[in-house]
PDB file of N, CA and C in Angstrom:
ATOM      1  N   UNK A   1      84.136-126.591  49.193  1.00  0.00           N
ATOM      2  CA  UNK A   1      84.843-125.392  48.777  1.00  0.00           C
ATOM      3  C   UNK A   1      85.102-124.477  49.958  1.00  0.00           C
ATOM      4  N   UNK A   2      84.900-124.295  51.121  1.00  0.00           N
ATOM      5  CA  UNK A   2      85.668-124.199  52.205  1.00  0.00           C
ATOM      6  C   UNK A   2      84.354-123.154  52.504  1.00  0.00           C
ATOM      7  N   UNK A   3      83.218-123.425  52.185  1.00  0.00           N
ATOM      8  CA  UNK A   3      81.704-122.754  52.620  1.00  0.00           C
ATOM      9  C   UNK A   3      81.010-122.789  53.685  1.00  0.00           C
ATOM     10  N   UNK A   4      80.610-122.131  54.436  1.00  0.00           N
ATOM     11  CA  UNK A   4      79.413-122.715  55.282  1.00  0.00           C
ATOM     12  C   UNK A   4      78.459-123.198  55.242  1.00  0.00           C
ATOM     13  N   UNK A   5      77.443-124.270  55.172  1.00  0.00           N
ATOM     14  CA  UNK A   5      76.815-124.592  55.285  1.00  0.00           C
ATOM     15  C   UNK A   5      75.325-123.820  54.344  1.00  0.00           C
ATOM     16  N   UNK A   6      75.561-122.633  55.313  1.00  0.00           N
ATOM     17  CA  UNK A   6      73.842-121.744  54.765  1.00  0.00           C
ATOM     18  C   UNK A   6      74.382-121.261  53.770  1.00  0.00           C
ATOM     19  N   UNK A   7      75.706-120.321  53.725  1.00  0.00           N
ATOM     20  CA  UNK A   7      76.165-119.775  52.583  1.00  0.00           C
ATOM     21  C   UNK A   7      76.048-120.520  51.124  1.00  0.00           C
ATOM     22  N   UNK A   8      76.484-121.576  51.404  1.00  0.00           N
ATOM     23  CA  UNK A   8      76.360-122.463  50.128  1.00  0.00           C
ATOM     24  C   UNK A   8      75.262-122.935  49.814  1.00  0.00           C
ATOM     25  N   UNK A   9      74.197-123.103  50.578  1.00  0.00           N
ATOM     26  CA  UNK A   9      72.858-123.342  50.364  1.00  0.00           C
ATOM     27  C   UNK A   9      72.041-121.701  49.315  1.00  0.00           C
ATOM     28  N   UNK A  10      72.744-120.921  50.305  1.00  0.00           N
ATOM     29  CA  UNK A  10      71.845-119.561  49.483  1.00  0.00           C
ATOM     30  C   UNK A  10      72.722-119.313  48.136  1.00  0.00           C
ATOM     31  N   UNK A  11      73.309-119.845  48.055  1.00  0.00           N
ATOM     32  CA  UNK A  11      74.354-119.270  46.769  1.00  0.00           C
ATOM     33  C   UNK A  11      73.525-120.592  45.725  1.00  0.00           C
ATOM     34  N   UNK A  12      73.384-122.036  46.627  1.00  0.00           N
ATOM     35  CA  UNK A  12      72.735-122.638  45.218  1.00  0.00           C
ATOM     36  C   UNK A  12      71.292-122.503  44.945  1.00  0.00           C
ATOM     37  N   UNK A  13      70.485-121.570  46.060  1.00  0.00           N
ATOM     38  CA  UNK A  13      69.198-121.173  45.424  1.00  0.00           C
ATOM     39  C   UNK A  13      69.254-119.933  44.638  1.00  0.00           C
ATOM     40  N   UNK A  14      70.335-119.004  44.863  1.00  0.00           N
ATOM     41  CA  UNK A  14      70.372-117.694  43.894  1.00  0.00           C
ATOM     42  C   UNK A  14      70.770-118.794  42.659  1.00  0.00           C
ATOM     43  N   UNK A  15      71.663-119.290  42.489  1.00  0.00           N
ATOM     44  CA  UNK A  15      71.475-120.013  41.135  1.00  0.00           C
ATOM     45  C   UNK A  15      70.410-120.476  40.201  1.00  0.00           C
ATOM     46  N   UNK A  16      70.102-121.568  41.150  1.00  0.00           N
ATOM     47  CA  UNK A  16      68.610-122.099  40.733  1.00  0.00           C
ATOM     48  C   UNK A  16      67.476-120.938  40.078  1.00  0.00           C
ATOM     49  N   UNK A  17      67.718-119.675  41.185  1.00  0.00           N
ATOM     50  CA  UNK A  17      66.636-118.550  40.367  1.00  0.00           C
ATOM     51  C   UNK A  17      67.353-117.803  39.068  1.00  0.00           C
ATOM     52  N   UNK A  18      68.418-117.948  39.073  1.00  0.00           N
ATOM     53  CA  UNK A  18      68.518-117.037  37.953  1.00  0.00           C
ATOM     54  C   UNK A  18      68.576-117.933  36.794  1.00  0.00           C
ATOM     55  N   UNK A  19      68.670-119.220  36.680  1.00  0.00           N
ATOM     56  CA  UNK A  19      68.324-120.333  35.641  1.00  0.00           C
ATOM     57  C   UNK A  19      66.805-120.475  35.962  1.00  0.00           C
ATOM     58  N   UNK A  20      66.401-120.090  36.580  1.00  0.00           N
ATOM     59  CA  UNK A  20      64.624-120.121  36.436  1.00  0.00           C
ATOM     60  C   UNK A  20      64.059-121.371  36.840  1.00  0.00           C
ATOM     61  N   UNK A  21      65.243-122.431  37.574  1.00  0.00           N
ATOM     62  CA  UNK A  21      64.698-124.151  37.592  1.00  0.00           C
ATOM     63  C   UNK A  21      64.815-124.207  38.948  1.00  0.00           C
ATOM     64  N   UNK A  22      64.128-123.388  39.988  1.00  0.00           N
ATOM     65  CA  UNK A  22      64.219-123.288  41.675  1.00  0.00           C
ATOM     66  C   UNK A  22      62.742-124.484  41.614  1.00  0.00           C
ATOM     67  N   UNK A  23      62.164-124.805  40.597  1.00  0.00           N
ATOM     68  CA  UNK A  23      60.991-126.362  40.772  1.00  0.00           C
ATOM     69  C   UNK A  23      61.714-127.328  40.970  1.00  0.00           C
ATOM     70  N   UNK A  24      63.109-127.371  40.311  1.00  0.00           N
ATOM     71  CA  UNK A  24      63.750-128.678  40.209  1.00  0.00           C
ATOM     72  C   UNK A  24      64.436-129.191  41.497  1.00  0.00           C
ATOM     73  N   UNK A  25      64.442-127.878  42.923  1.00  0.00           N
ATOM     74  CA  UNK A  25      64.978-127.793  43.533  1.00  0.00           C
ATOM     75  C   UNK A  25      64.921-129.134  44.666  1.00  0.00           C
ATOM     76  N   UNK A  26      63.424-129.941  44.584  1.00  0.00           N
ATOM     77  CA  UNK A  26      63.787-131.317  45.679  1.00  0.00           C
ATOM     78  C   UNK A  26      63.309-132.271  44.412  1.00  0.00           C
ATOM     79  N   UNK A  27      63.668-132.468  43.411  1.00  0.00           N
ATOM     80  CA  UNK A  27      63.631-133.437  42.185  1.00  0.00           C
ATOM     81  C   UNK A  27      64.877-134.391  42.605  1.00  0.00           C
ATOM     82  N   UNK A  28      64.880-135.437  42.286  1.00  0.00           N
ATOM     83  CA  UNK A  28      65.304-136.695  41.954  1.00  0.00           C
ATOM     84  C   UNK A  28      66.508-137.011  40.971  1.00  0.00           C
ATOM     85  N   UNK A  29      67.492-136.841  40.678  1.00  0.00           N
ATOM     86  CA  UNK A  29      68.148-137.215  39.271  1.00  0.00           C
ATOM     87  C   UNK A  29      67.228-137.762  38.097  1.00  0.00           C
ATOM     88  N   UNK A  30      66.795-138.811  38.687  1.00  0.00           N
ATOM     89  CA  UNK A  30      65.957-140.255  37.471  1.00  0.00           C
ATOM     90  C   UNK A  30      64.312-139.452  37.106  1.00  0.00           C
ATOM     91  N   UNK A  31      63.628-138.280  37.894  1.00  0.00           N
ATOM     92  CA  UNK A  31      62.662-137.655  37.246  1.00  0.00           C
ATOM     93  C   UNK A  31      62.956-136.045  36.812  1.00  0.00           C
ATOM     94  N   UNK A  32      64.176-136.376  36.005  1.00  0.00           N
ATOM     95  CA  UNK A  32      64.736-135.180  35.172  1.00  0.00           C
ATOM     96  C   UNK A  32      64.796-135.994  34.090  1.00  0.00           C
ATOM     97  N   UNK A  33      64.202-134.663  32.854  1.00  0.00           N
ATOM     98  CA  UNK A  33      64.412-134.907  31.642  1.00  0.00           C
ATOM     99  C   UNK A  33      66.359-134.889  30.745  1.00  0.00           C
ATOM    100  N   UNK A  34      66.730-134.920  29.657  1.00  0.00           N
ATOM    101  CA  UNK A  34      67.841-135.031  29.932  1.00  0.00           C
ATOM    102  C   UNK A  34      67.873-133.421  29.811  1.00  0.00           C
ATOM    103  N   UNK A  35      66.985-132.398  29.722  1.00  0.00           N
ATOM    104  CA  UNK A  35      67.303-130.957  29.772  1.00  0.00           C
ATOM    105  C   UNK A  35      67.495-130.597  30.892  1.00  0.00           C
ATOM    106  N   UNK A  36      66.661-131.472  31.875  1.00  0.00           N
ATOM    107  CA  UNK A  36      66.908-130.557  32.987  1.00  0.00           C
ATOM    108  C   UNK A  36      67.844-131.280  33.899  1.00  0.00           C
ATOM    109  N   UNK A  37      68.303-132.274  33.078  1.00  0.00           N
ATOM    110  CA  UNK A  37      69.427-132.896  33.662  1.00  0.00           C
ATOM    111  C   UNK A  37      70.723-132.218  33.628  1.00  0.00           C
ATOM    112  N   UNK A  38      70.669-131.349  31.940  1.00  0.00           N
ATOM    113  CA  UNK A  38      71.819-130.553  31.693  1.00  0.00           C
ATOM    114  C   UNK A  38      72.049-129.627  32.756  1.00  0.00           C
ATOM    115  N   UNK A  39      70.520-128.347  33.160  1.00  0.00           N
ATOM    116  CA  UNK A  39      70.600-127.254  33.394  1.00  0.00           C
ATOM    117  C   UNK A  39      70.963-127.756  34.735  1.00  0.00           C
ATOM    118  N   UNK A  40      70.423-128.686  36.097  1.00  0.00           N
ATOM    119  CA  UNK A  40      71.149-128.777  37.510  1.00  0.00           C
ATOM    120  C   UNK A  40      72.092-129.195  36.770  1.00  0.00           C
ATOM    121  N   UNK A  41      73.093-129.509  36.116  1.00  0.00           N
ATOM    122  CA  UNK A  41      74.381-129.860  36.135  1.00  0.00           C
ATOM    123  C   UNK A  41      75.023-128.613  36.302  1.00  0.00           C
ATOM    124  N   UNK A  42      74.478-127.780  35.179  1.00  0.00           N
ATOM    125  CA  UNK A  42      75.210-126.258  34.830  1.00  0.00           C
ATOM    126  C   UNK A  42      75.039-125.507  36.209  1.00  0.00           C
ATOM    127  N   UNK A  43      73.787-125.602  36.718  1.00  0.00           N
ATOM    128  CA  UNK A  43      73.610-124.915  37.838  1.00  0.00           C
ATOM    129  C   UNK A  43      74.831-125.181  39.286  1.00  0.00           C
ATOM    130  N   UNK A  44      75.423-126.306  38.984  1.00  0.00           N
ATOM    131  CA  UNK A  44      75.931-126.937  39.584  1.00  0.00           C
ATOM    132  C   UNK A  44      77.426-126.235  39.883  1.00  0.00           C
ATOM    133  N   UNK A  45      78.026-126.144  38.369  1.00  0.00           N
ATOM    134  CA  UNK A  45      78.840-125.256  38.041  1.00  0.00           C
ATOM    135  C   UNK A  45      79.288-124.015  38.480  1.00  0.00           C
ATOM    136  N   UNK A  46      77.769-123.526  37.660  1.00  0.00           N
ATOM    137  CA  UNK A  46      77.692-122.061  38.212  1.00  0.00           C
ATOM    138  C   UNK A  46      77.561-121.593  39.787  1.00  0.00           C
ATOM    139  N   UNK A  47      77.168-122.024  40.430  1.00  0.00           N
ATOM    140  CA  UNK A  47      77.026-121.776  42.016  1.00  0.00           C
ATOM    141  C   UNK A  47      78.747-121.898  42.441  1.00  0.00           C
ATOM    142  N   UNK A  48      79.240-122.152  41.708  1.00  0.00           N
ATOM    143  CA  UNK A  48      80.651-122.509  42.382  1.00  0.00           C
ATOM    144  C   UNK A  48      81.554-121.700  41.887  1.00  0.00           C
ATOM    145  N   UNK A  49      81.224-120.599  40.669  1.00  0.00           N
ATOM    146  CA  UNK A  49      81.661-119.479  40.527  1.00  0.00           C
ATOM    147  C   UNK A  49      83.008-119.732  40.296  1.00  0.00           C
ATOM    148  N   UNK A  50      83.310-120.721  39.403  1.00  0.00           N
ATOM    149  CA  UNK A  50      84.618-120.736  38.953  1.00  0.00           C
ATOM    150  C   UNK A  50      84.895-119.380  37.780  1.00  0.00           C
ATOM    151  N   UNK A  51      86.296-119.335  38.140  1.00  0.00           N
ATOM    152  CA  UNK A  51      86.570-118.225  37.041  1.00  0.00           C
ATOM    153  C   UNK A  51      86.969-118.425  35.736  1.00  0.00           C
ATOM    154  N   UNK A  52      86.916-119.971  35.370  1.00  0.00           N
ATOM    155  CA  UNK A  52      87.330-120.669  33.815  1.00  0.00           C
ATOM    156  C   UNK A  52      86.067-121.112  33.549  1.00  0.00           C
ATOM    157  N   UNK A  53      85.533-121.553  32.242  1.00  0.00           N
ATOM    158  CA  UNK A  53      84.209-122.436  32.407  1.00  0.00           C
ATOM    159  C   UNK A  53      84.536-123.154  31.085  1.00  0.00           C
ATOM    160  N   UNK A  54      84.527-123.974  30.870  1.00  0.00           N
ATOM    161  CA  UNK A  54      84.145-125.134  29.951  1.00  0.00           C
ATOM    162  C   UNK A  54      83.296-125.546  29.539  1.00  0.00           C
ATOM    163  N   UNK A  55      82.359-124.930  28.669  1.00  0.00           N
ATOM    164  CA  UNK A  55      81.130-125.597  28.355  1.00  0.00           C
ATOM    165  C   UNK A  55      80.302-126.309  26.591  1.00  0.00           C
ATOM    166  N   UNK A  56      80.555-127.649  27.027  1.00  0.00           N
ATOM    167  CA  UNK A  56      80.354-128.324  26.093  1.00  0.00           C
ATOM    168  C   UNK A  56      78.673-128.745  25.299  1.00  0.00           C
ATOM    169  N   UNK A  57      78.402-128.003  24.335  1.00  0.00           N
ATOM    170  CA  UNK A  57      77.130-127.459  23.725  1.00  0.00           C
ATOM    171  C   UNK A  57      76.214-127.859  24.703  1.00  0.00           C
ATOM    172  N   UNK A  58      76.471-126.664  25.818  1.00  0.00           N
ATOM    173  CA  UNK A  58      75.533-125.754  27.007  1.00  0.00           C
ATOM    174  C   UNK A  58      74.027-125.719  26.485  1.00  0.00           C
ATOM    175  N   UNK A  59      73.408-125.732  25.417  1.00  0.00           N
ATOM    176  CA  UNK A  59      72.080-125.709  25.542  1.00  0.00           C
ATOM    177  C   UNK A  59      71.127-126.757  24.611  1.00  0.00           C
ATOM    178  N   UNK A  60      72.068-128.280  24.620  1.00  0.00           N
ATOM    179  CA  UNK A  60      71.270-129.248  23.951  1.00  0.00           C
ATOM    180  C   UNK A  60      70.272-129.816  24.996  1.00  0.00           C
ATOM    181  N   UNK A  61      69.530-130.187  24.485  1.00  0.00           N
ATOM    182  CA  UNK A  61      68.290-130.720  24.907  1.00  0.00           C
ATOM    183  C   UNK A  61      66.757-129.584  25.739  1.00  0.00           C
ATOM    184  N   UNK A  62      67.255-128.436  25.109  1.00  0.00           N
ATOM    185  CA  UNK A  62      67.001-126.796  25.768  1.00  0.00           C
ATOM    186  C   UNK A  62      65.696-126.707  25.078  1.00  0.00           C
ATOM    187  N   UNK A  63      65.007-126.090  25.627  1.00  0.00           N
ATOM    188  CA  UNK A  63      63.359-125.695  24.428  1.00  0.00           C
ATOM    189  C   UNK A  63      63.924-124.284  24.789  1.00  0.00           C
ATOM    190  N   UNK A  64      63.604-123.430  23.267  1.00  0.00           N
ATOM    191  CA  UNK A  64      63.941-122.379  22.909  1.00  0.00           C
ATOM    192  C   UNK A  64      63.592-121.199  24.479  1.00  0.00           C
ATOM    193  N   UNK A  65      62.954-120.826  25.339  1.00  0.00           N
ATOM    194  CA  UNK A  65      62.681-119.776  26.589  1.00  0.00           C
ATOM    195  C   UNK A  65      63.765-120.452  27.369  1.00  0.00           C
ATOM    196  N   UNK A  66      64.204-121.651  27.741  1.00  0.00           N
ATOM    197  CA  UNK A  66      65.324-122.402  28.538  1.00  0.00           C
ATOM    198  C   UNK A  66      66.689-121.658  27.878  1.00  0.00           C
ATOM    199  N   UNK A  67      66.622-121.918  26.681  1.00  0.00           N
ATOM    200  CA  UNK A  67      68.171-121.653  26.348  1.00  0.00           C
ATOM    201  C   UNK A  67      68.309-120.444  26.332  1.00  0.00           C
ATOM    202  N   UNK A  68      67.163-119.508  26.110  1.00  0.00           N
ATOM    203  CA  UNK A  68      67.509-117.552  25.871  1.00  0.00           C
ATOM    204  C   UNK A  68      68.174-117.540  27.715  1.00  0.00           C
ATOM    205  N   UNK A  69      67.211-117.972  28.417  1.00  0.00           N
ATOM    206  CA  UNK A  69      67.448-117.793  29.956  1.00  0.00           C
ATOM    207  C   UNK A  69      68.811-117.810  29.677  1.00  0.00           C
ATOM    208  N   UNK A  70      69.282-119.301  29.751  1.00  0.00           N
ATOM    209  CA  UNK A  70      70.868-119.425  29.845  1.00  0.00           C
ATOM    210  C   UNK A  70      71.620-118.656  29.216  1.00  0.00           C
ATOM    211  N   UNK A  71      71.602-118.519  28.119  1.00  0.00           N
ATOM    212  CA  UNK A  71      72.529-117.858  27.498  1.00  0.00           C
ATOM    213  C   UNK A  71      72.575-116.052  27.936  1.00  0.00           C
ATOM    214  N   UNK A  72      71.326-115.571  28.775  1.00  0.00           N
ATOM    215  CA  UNK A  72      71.148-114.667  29.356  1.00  0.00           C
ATOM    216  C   UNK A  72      71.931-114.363  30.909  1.00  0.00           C
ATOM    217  N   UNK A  73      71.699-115.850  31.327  1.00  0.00           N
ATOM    218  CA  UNK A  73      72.732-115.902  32.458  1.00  0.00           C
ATOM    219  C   UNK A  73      74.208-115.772  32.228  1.00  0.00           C
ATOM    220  N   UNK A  74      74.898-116.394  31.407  1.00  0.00           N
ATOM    221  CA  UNK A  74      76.109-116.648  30.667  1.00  0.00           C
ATOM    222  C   UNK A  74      76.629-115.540  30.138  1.00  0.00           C
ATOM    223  N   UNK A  75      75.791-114.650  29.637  1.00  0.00           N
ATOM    224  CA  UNK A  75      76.045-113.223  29.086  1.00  0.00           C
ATOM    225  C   UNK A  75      76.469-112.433  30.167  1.00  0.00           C
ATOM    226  N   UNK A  76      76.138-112.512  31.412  1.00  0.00           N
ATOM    227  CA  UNK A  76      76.330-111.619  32.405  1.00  0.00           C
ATOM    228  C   UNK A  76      77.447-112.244  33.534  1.00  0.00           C
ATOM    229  N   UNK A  77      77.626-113.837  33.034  1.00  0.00           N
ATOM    230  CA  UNK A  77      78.472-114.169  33.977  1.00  0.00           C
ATOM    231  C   UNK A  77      80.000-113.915  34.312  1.00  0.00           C
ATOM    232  N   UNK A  78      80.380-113.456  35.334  1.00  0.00           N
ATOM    233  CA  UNK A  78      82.057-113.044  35.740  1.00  0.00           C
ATOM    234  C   UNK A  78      82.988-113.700  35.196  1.00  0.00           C
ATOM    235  N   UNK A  79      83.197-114.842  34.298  1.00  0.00           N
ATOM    236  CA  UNK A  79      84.104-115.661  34.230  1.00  0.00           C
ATOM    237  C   UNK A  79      85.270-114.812  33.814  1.00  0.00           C
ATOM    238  N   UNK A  80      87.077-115.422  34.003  1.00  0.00           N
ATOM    239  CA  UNK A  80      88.169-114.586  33.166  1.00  0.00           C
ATOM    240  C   UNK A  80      87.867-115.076  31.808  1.00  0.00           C
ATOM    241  N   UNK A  81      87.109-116.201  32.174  1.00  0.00           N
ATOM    242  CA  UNK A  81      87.473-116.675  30.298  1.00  0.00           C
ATOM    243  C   UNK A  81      86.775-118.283  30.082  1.00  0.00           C
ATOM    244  N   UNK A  82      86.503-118.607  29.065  1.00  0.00           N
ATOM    245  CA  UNK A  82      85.272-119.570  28.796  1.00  0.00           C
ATOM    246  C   UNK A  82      85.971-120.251  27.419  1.00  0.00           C
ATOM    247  N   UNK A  83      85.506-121.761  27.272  1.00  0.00           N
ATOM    248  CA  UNK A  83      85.608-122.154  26.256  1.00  0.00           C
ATOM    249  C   UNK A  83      84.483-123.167  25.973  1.00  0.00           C
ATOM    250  N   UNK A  84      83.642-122.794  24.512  1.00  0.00           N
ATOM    251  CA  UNK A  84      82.680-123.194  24.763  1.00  0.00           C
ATOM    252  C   UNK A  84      82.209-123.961  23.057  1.00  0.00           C
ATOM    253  N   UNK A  85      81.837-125.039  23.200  1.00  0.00           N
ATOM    254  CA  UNK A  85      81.814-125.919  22.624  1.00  0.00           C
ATOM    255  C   UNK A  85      80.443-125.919  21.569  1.00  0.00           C
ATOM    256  N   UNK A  86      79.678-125.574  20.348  1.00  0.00           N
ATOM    257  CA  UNK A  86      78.410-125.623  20.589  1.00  0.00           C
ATOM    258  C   UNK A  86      78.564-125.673  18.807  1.00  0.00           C
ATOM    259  N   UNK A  87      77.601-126.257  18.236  1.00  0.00           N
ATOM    260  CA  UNK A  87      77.084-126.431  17.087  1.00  0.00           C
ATOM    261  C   UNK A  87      76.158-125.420  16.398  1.00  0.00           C
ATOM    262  N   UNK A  88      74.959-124.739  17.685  1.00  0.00           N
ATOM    263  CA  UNK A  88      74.191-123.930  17.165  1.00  0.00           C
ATOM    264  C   UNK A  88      74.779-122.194  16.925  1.00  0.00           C
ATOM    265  N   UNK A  89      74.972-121.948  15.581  1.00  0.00           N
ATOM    266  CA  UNK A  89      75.826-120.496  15.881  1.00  0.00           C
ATOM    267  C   UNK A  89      75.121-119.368  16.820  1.00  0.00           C
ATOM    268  N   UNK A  90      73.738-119.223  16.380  1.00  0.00           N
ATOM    269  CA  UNK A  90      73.391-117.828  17.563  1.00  0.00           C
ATOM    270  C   UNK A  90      73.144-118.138  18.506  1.00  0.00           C
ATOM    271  N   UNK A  91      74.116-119.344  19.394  1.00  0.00           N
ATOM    272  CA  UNK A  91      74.454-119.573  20.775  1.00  0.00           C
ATOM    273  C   UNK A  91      76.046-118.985  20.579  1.00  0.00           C
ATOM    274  N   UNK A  92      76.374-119.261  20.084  1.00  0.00           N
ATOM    275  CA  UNK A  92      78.134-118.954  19.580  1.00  0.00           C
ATOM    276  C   UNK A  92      77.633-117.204  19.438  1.00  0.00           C
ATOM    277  N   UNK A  93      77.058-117.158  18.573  1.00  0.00           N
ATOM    278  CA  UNK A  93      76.994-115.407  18.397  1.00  0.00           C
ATOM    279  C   UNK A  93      76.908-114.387  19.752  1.00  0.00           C
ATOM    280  N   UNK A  94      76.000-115.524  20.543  1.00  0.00           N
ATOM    281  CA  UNK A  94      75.576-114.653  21.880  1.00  0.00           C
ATOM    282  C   UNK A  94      76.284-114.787  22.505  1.00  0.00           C
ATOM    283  N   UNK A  95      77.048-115.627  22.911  1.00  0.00           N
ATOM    284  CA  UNK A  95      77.870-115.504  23.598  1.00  0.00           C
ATOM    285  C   UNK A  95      79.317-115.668  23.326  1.00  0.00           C
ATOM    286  N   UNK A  96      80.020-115.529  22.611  1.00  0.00           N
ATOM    287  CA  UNK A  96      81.457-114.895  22.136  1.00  0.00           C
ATOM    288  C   UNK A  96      81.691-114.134  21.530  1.00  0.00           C
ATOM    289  N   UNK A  97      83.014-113.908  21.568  1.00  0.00           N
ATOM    290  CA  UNK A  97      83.934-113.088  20.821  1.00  0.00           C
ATOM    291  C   UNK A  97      84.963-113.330  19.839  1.00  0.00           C
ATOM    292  N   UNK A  98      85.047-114.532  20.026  1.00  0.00           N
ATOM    293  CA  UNK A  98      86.218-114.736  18.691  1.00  0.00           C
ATOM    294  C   UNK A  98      85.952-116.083  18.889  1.00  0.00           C
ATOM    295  N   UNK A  99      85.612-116.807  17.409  1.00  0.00           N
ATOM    296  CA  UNK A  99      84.996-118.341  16.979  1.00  0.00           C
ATOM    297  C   UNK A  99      86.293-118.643  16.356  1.00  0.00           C
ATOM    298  N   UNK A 100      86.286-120.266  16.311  1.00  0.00           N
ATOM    299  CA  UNK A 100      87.338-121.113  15.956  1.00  0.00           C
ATOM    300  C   UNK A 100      86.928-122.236  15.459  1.00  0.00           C
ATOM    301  N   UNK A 101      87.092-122.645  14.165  1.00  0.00           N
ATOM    302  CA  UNK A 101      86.290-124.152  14.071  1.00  0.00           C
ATOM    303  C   UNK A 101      87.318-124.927  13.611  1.00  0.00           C
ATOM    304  N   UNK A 102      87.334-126.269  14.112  1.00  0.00           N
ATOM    305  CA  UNK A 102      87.982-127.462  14.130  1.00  0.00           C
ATOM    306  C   UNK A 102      87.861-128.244  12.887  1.00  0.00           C
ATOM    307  N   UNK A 103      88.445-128.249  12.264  1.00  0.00           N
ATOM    308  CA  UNK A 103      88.187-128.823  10.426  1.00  0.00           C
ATOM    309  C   UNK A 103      89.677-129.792  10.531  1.00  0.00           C
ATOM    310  N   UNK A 104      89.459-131.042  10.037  1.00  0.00           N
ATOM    311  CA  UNK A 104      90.716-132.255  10.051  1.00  0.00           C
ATOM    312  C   UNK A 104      91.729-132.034  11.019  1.00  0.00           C
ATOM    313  N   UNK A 105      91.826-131.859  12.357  1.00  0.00           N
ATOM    314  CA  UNK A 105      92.329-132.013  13.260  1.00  0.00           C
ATOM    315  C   UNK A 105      93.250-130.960  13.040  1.00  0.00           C
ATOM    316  N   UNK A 106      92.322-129.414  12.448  1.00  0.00           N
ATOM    317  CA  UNK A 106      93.178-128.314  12.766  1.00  0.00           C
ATOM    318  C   UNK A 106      92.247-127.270  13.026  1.00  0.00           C
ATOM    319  N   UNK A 107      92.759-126.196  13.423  1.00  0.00           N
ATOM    320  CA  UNK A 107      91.593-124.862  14.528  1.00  0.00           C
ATOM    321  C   UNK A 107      91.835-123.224  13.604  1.00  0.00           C
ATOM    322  N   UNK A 108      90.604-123.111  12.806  1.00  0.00           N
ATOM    323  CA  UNK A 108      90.878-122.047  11.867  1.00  0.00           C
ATOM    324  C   UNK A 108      90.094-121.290  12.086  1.00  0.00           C
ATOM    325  N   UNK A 109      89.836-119.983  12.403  1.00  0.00           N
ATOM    326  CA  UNK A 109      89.512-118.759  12.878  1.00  0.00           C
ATOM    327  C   UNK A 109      88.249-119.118  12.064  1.00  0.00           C
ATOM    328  N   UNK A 110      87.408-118.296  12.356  1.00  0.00           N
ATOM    329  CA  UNK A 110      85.975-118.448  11.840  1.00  0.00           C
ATOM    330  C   UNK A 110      85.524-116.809  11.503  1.00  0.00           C
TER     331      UNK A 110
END
């Protein structure tokens, strides 16, 4: 992304701390659970500070203190705009503003 080196290093440990998973930081892919497989993915994301985000039910495989974090991070994050995918509603509650649900291949306000 046209970074320096350290810059991008400190930008993916401020990440890592504000998802709370700076342990996971010299882990392995294959000794991650698939949660914390999700969260370095997301973390992954997030360090890169895109201004769209796409996120497809962001807190499966989450034990309940994991997902408040996130959705705590997410609450505060800069994005212009998010679309976000999720089954559990008071993940939907916390973090949006206007719900849409997909019923026979049509999109009806919620």
């Amino acid at each position: 992304m046209g970074m320096k080196h350290q810059k991008a290093k400190d930008r993916a440990e401020q990440t890592l701390e504000e998802l709370g998973i700076s342990r996971l930081r010299n882990r392995v892919p294959y000794q991650l659970s698939g949660g914390e497989k999700r969260l370095v993915s997301t973390a992954t994301i997030l360090s890169m500070r895109p201004e769209i985000l796409l996120l497809d039910e962001p807190t499966t495989g989450l034990d309940e203190k994991t997902t408040d974090r996130l959705i705590s991070v997410l609450q505060n994050y800069p994005a212009k705009a998010w679309i976000m995918i999720s089954q559990i509603s008071s993940v939907i509650e916390a973090l949006t503003d206007k719900c849409y649900r997909l019923q026979g291949g049509r999109i009806y306000p919620v």
